[in-house]
C-alpha atoms as a PDB file:
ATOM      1  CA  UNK A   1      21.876   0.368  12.217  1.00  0.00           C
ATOM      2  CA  UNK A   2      22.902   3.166  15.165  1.00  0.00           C
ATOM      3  CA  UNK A   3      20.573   2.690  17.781  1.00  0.00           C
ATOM      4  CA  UNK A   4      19.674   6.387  19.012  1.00  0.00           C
ATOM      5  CA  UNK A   5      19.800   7.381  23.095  1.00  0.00           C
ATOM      6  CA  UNK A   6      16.592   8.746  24.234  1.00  0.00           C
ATOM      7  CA  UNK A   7      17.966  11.856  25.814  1.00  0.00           C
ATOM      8  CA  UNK A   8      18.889  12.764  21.932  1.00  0.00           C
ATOM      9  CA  UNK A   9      16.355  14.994  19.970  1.00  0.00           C
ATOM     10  CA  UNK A  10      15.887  13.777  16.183  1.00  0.00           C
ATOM     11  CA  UNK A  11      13.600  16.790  15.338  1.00  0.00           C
ATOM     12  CA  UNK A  12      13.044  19.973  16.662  1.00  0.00           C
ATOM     13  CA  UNK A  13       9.888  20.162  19.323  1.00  0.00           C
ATOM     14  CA  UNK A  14       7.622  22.928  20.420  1.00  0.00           C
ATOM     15  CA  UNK A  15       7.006  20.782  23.217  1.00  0.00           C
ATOM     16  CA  UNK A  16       7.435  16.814  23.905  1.00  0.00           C
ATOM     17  CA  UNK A  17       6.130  15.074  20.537  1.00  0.00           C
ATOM     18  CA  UNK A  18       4.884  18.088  18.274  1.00  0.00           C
ATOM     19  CA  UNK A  19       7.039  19.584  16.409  1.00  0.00           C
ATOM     20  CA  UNK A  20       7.294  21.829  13.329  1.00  0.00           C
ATOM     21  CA  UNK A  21       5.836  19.442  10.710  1.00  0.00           C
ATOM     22  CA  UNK A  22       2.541  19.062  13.686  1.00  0.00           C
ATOM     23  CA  UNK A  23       2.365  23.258  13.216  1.00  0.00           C
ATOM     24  CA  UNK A  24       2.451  23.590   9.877  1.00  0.00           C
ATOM     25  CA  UNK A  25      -0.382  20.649   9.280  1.00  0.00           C
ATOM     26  CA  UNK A  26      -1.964  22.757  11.822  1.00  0.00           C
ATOM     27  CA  UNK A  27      -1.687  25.879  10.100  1.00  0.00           C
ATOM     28  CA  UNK A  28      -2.822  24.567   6.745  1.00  0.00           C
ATOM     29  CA  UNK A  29      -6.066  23.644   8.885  1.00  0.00           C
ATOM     30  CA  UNK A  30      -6.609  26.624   9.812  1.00  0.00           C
ATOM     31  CA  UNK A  31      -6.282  27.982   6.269  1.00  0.00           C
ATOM     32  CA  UNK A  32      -8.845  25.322   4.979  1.00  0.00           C
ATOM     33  CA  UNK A  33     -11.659  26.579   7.852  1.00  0.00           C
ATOM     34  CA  UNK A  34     -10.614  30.099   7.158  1.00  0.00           C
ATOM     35  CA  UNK A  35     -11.375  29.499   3.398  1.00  0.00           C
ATOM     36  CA  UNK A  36     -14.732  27.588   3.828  1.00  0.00           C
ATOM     37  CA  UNK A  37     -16.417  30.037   6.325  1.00  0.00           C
ATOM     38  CA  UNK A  38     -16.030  32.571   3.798  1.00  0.00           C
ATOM     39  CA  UNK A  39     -18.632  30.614   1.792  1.00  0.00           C
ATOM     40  CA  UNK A  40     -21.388  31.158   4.392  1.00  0.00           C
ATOM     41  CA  UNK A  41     -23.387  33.952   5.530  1.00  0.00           C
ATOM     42  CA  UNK A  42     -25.315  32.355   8.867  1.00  0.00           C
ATOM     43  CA  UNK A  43     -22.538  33.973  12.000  1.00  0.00           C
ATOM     44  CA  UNK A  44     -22.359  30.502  14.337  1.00  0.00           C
ATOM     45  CA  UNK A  45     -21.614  28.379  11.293  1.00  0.00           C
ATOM     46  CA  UNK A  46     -18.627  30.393  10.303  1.00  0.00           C
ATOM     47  CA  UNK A  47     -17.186  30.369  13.837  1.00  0.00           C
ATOM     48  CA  UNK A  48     -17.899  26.590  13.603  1.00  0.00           C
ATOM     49  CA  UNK A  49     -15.990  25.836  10.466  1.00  0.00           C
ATOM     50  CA  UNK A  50     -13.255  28.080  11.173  1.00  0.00           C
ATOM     51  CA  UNK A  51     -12.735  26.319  14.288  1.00  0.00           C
ATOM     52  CA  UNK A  52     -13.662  23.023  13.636  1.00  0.00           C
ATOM     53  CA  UNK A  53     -10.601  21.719  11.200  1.00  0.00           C
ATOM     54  CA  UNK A  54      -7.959  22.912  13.731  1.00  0.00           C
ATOM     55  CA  UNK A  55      -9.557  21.057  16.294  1.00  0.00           C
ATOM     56  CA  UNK A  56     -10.242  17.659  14.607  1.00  0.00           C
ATOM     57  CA  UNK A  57      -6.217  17.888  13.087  1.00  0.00           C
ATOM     58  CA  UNK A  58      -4.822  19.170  16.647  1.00  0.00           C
ATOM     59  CA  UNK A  59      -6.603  15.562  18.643  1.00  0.00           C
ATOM     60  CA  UNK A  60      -5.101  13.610  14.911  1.00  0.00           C
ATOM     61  CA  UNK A  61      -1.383  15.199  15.833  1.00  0.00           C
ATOM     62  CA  UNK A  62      -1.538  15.416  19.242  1.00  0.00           C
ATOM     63  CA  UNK A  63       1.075  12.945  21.019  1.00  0.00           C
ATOM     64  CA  UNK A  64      -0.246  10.271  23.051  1.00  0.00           C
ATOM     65  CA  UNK A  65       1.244   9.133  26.744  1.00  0.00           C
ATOM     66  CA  UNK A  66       2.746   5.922  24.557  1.00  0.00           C
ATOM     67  CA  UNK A  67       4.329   8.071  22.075  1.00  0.00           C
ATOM     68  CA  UNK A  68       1.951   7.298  19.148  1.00  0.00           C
ATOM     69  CA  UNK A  69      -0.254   9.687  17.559  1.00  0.00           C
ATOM     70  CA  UNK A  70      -4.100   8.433  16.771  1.00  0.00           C
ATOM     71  CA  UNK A  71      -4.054   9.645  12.621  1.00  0.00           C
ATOM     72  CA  UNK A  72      -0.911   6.610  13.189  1.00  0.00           C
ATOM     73  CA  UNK A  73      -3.353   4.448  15.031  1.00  0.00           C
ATOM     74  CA  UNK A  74      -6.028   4.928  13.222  1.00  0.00           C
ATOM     75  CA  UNK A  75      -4.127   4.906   9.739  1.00  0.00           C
ATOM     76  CA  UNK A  76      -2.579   1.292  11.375  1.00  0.00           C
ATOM     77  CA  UNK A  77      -6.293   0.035  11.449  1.00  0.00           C
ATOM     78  CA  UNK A  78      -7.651   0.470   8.142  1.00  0.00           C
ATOM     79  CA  UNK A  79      -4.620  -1.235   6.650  1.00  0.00           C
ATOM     80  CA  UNK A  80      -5.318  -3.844   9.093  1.00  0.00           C
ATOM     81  CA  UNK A  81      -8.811  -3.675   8.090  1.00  0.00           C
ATOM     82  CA  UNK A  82      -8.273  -3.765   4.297  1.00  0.00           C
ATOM     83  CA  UNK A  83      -5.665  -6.638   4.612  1.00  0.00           C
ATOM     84  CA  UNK A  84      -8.081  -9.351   6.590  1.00  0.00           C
ATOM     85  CA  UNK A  85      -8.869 -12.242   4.322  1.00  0.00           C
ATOM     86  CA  UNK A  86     -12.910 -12.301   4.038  1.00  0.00           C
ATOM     87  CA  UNK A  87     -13.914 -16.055   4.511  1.00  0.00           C
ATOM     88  CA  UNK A  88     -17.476 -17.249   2.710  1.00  0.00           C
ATOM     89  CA  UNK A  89     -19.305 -20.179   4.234  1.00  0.00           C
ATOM     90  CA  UNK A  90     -20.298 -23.155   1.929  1.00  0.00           C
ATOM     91  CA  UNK A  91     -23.234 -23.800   1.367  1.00  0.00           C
END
């Protein structure tokens, strides 16, 4: 295994940590709210759902200071969740 120097880019970034995979999530997002406003009539809910999804999936992608994103973090907790052993008392 080649270890890889920092100062070396592995994917192309729009700017430190989100890159074109990031955008294109982000896009489809904004697709999804695009579609689902069309399905109501009442103005401030449209504006809400249109905006809503690109919002909620830019904080998911969004780099962290440590270099993590939180859909990892959070995605690391439910399989850390799911994999505890569940202990019953005796009776």
């Amino acid at each position: 295994m080649y270890l890889i120097p920092k100062n070396i880019k592995v994917k192309r970034e729009i700017f430190k940590g989100f890159g074109m995979l990031e955008l294109l999530v982000l896009g489809m997002s904004l697709i999804i709210g695009f579609i689902l406003q069309n399905f109501v009539v009442d103005y401030k809910l449209k504006v809400f759902l249109f905006i809503i999804f690109p919002i909620i999936t830019f904080f998911l992608l969004f780099p962290l200071p440590n270099g993590s994103k939180l859909i990892i973090i959070l995605k690391k907790f439910a399989i850390f969740q799911k994999s505890q052993k569940k202990y019953k008392l005796k009776n």
